[in-house]
Protein backbone atom coordinates (compact mmCIF):
# COMPACT_ATOMS: atom_id res chain seq x y z
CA UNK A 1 -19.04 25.59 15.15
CA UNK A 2 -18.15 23.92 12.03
CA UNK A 3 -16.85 25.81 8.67
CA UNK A 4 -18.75 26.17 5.70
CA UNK A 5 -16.84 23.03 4.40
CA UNK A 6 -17.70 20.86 6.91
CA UNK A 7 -20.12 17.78 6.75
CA UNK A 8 -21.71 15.46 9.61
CA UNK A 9 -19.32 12.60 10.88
CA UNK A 10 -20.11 10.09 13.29
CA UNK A 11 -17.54 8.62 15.74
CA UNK A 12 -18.38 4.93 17.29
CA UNK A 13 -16.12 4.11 20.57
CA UNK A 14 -17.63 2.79 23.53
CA UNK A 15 -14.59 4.50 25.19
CA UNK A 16 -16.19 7.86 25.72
CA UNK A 17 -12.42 8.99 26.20
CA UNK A 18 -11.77 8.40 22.58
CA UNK A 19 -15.20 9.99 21.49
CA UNK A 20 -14.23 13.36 23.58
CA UNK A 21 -10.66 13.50 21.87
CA UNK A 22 -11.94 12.88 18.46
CA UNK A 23 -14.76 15.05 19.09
CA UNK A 24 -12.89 18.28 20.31
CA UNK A 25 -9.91 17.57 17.50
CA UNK A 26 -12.41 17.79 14.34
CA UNK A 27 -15.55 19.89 15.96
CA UNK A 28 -14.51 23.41 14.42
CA UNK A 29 -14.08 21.77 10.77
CA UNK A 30 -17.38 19.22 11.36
CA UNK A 31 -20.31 18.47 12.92
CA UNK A 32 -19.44 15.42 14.95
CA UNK A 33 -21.86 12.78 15.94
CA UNK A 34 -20.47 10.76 18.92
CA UNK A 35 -22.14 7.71 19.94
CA UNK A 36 -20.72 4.85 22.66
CA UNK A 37 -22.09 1.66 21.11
CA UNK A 38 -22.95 0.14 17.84
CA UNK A 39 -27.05 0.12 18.61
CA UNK A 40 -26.62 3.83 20.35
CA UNK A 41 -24.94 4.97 16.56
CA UNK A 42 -28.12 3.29 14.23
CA UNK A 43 -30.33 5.45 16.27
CA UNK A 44 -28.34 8.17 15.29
CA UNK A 45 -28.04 7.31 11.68
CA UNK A 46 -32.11 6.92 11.90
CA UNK A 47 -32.70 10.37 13.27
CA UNK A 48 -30.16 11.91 10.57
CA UNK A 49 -30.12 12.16 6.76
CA UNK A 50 -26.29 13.56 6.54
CA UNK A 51 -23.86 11.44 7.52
CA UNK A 52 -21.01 11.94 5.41
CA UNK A 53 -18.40 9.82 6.95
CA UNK A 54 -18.95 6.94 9.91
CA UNK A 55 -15.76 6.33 11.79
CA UNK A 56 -16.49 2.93 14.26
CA UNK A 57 -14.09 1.09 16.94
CA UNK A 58 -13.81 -2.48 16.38
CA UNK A 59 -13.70 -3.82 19.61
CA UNK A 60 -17.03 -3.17 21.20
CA UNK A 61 -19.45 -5.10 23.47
CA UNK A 62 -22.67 -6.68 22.28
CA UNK A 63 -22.12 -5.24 18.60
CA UNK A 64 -18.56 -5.00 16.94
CA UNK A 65 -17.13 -2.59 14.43
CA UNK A 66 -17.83 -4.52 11.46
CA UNK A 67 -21.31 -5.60 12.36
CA UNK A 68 -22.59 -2.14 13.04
CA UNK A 69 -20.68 -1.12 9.83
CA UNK A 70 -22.57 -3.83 8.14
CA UNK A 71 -26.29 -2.82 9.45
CA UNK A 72 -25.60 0.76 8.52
CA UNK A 73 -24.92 0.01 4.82
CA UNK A 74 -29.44 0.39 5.00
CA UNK A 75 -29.40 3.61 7.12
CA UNK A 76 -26.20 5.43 5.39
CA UNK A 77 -25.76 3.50 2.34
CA UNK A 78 -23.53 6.48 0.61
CA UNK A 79 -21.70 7.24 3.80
CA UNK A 80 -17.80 6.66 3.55
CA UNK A 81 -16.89 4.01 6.12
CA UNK A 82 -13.20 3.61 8.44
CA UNK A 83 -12.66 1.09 10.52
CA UNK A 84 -10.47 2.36 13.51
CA UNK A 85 -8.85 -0.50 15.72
CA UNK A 86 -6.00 -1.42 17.75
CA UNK A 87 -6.10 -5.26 16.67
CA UNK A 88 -4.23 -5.92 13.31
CA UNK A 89 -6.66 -9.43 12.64
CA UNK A 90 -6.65 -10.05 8.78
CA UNK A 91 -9.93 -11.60 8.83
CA UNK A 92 -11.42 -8.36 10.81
CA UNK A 93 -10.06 -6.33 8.13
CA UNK A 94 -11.45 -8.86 5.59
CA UNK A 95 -14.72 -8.86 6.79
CA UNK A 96 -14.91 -4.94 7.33
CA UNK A 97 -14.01 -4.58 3.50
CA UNK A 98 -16.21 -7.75 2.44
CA UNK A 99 -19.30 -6.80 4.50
CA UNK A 100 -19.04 -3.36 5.84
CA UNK A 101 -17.76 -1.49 2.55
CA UNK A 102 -15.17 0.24 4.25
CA UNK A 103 -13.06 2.65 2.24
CA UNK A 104 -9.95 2.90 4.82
CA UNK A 105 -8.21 0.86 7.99
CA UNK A 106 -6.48 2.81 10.24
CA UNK A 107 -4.94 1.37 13.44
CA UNK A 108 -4.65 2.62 17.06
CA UNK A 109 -3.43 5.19 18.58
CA UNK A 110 -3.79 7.51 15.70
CA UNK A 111 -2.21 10.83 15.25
CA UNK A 112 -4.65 14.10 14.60
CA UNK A 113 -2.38 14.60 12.09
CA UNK A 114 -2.82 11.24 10.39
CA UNK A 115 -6.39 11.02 11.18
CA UNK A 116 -7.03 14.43 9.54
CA UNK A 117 -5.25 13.11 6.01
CA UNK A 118 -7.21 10.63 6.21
CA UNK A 119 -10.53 12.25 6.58
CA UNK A 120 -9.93 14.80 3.43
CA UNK A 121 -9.02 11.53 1.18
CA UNK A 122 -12.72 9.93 2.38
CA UNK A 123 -14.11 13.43 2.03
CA UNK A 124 -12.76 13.48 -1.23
CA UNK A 125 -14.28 10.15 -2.46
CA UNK A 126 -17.27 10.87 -1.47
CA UNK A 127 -18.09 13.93 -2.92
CA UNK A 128 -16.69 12.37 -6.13
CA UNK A 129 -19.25 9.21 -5.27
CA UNK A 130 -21.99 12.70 -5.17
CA UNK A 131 -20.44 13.62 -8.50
CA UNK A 132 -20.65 10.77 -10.65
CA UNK A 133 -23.91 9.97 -9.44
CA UNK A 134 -25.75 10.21 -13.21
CA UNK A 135 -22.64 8.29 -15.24
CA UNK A 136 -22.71 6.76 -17.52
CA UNK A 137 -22.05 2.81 -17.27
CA UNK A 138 -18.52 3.29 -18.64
CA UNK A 139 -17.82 5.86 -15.77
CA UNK A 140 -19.76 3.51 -13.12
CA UNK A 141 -17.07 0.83 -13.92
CA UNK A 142 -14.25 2.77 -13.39
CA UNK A 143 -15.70 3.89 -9.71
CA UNK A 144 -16.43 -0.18 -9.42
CA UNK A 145 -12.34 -0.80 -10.29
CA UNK A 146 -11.68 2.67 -7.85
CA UNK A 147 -13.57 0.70 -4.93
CA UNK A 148 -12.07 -2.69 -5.51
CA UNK A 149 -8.22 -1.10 -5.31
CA UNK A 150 -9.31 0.87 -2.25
CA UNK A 151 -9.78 -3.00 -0.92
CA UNK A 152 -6.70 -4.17 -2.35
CA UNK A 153 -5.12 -1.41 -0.69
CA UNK A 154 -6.51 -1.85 2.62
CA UNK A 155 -5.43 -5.70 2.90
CA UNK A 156 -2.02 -4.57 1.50
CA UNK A 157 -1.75 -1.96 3.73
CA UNK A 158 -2.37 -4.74 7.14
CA UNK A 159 -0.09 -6.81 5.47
CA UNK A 160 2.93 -4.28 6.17
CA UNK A 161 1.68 -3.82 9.57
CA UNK A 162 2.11 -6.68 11.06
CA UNK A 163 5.72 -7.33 9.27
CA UNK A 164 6.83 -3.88 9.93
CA UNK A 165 9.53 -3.44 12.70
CA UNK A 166 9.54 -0.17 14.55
CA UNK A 167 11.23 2.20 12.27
CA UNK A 168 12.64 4.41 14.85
CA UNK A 169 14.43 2.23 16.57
CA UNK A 170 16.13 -0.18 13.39
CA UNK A 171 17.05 3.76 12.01
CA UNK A 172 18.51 4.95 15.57
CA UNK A 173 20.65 0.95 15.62
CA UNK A 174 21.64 1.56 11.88
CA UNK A 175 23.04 4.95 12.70
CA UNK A 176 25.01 3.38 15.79
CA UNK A 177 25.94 0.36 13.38
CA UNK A 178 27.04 2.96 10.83
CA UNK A 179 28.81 5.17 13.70
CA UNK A 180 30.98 2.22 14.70
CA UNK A 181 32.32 1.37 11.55
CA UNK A 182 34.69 4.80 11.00
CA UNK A 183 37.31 2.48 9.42
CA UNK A 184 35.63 0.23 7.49
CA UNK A 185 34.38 1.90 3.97
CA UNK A 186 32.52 -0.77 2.75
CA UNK A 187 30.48 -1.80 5.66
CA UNK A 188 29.63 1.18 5.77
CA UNK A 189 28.17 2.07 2.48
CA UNK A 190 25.79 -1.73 3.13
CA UNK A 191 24.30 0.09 6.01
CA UNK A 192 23.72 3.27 4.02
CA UNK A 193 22.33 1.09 0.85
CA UNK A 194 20.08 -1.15 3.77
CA UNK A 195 18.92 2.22 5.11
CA UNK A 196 18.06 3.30 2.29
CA UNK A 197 16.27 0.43 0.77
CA UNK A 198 14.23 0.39 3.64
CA UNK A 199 13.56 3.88 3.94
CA UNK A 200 12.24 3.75 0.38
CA UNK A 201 9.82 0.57 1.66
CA UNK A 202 8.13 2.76 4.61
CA UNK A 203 8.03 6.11 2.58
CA UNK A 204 5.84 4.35 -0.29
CA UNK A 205 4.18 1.83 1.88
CA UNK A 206 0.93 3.91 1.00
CA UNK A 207 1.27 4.27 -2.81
CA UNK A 208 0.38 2.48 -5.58
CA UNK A 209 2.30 3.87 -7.96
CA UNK A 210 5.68 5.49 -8.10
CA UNK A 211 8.26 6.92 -10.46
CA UNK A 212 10.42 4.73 -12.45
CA UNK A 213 13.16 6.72 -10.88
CA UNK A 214 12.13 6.45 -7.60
CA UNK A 215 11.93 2.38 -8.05
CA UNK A 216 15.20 2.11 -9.73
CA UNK A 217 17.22 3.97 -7.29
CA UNK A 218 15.24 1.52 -4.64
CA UNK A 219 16.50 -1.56 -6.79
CA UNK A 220 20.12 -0.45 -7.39
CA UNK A 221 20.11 -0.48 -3.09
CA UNK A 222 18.46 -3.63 -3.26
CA UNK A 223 20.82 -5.30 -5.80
CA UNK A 224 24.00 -3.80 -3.87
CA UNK A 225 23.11 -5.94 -0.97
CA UNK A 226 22.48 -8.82 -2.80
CA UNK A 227 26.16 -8.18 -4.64
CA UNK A 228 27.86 -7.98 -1.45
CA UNK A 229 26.05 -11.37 -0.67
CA UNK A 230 26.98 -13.31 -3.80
CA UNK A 231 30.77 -11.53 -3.92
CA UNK A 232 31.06 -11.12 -7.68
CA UNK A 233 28.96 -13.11 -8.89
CA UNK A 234 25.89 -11.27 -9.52
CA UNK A 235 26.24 -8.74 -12.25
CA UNK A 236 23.55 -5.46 -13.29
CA UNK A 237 23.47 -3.47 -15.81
CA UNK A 238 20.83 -0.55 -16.39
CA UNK A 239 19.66 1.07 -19.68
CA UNK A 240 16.83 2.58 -18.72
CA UNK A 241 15.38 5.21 -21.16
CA UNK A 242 16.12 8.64 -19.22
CA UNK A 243 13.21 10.10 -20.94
CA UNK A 244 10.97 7.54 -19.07
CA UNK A 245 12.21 7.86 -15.81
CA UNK A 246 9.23 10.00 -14.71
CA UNK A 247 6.83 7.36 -16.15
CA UNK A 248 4.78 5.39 -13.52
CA UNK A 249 5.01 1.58 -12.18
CA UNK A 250 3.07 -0.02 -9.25
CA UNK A 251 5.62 0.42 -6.35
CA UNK A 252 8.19 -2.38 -5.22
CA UNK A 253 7.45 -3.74 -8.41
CA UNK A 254 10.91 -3.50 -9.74
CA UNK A 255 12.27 -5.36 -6.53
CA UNK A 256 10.57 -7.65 -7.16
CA UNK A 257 11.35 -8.96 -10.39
CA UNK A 258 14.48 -8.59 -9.55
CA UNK A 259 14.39 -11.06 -5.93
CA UNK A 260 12.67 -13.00 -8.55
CA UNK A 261 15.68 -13.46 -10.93
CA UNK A 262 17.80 -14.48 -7.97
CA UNK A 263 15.55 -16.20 -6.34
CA UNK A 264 14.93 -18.76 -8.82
CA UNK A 265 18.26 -19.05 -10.59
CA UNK A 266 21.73 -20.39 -9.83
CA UNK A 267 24.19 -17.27 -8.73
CA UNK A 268 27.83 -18.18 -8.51
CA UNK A 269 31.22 -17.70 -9.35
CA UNK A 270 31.01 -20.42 -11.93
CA UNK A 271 28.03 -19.32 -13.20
CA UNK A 272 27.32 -15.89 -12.43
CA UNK A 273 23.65 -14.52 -12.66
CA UNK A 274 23.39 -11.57 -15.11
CA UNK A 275 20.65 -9.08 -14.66
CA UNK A 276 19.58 -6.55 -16.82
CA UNK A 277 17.23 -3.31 -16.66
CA UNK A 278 15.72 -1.71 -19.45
CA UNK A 279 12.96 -0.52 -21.72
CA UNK A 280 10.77 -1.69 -24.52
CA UNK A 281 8.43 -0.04 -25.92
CA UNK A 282 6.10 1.26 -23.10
CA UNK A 283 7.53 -1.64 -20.75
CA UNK A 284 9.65 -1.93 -17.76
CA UNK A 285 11.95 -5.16 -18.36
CA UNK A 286 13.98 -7.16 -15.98
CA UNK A 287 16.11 -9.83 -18.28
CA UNK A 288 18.45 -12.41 -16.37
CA UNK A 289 20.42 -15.29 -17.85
CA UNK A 290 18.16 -18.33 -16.95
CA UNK A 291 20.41 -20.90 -15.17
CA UNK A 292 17.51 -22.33 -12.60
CA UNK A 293 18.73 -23.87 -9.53
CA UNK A 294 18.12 -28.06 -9.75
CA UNK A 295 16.79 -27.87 -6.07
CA UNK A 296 14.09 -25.34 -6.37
CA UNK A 297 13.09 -23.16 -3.34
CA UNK A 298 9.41 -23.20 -2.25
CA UNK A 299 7.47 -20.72 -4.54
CA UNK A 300 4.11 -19.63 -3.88
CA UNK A 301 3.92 -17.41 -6.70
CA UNK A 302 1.92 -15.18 -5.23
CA UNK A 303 4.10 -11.84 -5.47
CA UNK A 304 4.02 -12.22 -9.13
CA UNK A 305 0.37 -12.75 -9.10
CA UNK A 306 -0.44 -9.78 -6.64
CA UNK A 307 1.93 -7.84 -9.25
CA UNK A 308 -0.78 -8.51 -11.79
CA UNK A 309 -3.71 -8.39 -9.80
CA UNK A 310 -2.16 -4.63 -9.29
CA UNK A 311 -1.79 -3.79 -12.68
CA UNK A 312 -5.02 -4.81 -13.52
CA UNK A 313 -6.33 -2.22 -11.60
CA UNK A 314 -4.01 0.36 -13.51
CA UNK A 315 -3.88 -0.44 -17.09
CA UNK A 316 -5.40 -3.22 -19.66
CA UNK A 317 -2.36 -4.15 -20.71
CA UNK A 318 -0.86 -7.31 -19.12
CA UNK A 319 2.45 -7.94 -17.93
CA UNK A 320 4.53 -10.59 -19.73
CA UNK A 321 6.93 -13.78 -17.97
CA UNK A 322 8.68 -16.43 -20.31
CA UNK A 323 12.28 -17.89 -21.50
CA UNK A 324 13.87 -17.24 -24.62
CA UNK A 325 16.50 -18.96 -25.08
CA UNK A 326 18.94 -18.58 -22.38
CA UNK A 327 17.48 -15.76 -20.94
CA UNK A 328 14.36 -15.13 -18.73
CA UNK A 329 12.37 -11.93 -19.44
CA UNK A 330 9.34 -10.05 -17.02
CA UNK A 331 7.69 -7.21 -18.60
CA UNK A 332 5.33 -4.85 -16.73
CA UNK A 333 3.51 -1.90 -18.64
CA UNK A 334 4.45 1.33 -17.34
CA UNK A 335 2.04 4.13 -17.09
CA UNK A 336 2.20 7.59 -18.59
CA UNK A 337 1.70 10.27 -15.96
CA UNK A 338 -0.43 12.42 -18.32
CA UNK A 339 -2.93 9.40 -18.18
């Protein structure tokens, strides 16, 4: 029997293995709706007016994940969709978000643990969908800019997928690396700064937005590698306002103005690269001496342009990139967390 909190869910799998396991995870907080293909689940939708949440497999015969998601929009049209698959294809994904309307990707196997997160957040959004139902057209927008980071999110969120290694195991060969090393100080504070600097990547893969202090502790890892690298001559200094530290920024965004910086400009003994950290007014800037390499490496621009496709989603203030006389200065807006 389901609690008084639960709503209807239906679970699409022509494995009926998966169905049972979902089924007897989630029945005593839902009703759950199983069905084994994507023709077998419209007949369900048709019969029933409650479907909160529609959870499909992607791989199916005759009908696939997204195309059953995408016939359902008529039967369900406020139901929350999640597209569960073991196949990380981008233009799956794409099409699931594009056609489908799904709020959330989650891959296979998945945890109950994971799975049951993941359920509240879609519960969530749609009883705020139920809320905001009589908005006004100011309100209705920001649900429109809501549903268009939730896809932002969801191709972002592939995206680390497939590049991700197996955390596990690089953390259990760090530790060895690191146990080796006894007499050797200095190697091993690089493998603590790598582990940490990758620790900080997996812990807030899922968030937008973090805490300046969180993303300047990630950078100050970052930039310790890349000072080891360039053996003196990369230099960082950081003024950050402590007052500020608890303001927000869209994560990995400091890292990335940073790679930026050395990315683009000449770092050497001669001419050392000098980086600097601080804030403006209610802005996060990176400033670097601009010395740009005379053979340029490839740049697509598009981290700085996903950067601002993020923001834009955050705040209507734009972030700022330009020279000044011999230095180079990018400005992002941080974010009260009052707001």
């Amino acid at each position: 029997m389901a609690n008084n909190n639960g709503v209807d869910i239906l679970y699409v799998d022509d494995e009926k293995g998966n169905c049972d396991y979902f089924k007897s995870a989630f029945r005593r907080e839902h009703v759950i709706h199983t069905a084994y293909s994507g023709y077998e689940a419209l007949e369900i939708l048709k019969s029933s007016q409650k479907i909160s949440l529609i959870l499909t497999d992607q791989r199916m015969p005759e009908m696939s994940g997204v195309e059953f998601l995408e016939k359902s929009l008529m039967l369900a049209p406020e139901a929350i969709r999640i597209l569960v698959t073991g196949y990380s294809d981008m233009k799956t994904v794409i099409d699931a978000i594009n056609k489908g309307q799904v709020y959330h990707y989650i891959p296979k196997p998945w945890s109950y643990d994971e799975m049951k997160i993941i359920i509240e957040k879609a519960l969530e959004a749609h009883q705020l969908i139920d809320e905001n139902k009589t908005l006004s057209n100011e309100n209705e927008e920001l649900l429109l800019k809501t549903e268009r980071q939730e896809k932002e999110y969801i191709k972002s969120q592939l995206e680390n997928l497939r590049k991700q290694l197996n955390p596990h195991f690089l953390f259990n060969c760090l530790n060895t690396l690191h146990a080796m090393v006894q007499d050797l100080p200095d190697t091993r504070v690089f493998i603590q700064k790598l582990s940490a600097a990758y620790r900080y990547v997996l812990d807030h893969n899922d968030e937008n937005i973090v805490t300046i202090e969180k993303e300047i502790n990630f950078v100050e890892s970052y930039l310790y590698l890349q000072e080891v690298r360039f053996k003196g001559a990369l230099r960082y200094q950081n003024d950050l306002d402590s007052q500020k530290l608890e303001y927000l920024i869209p994560s990995a965004a400091g890292q990335l103005l940073v790679e930026n910086a050395i990315k683009h400009n000449i770092v050497s003994v001669e001419q050392p690269l000098d980086i600097y950290i601080y804030n403006e007014d209610n802005y996060f800037v990176v400033k670097n001496t601009f010395q740009a390499k005379t053979v340029k490496e490839p740049s697509t621009r598009i981290g700085q342009q996903n950067l601002t496709e993020r923001l834009r989603f955050l705040t209507d203030k734009v972030p700022e990139f330009y020279r000044q006389g011999a230095f180079y200065f990018s400005k992002i807006p941080i974010l009260d967390p009052k707001d």
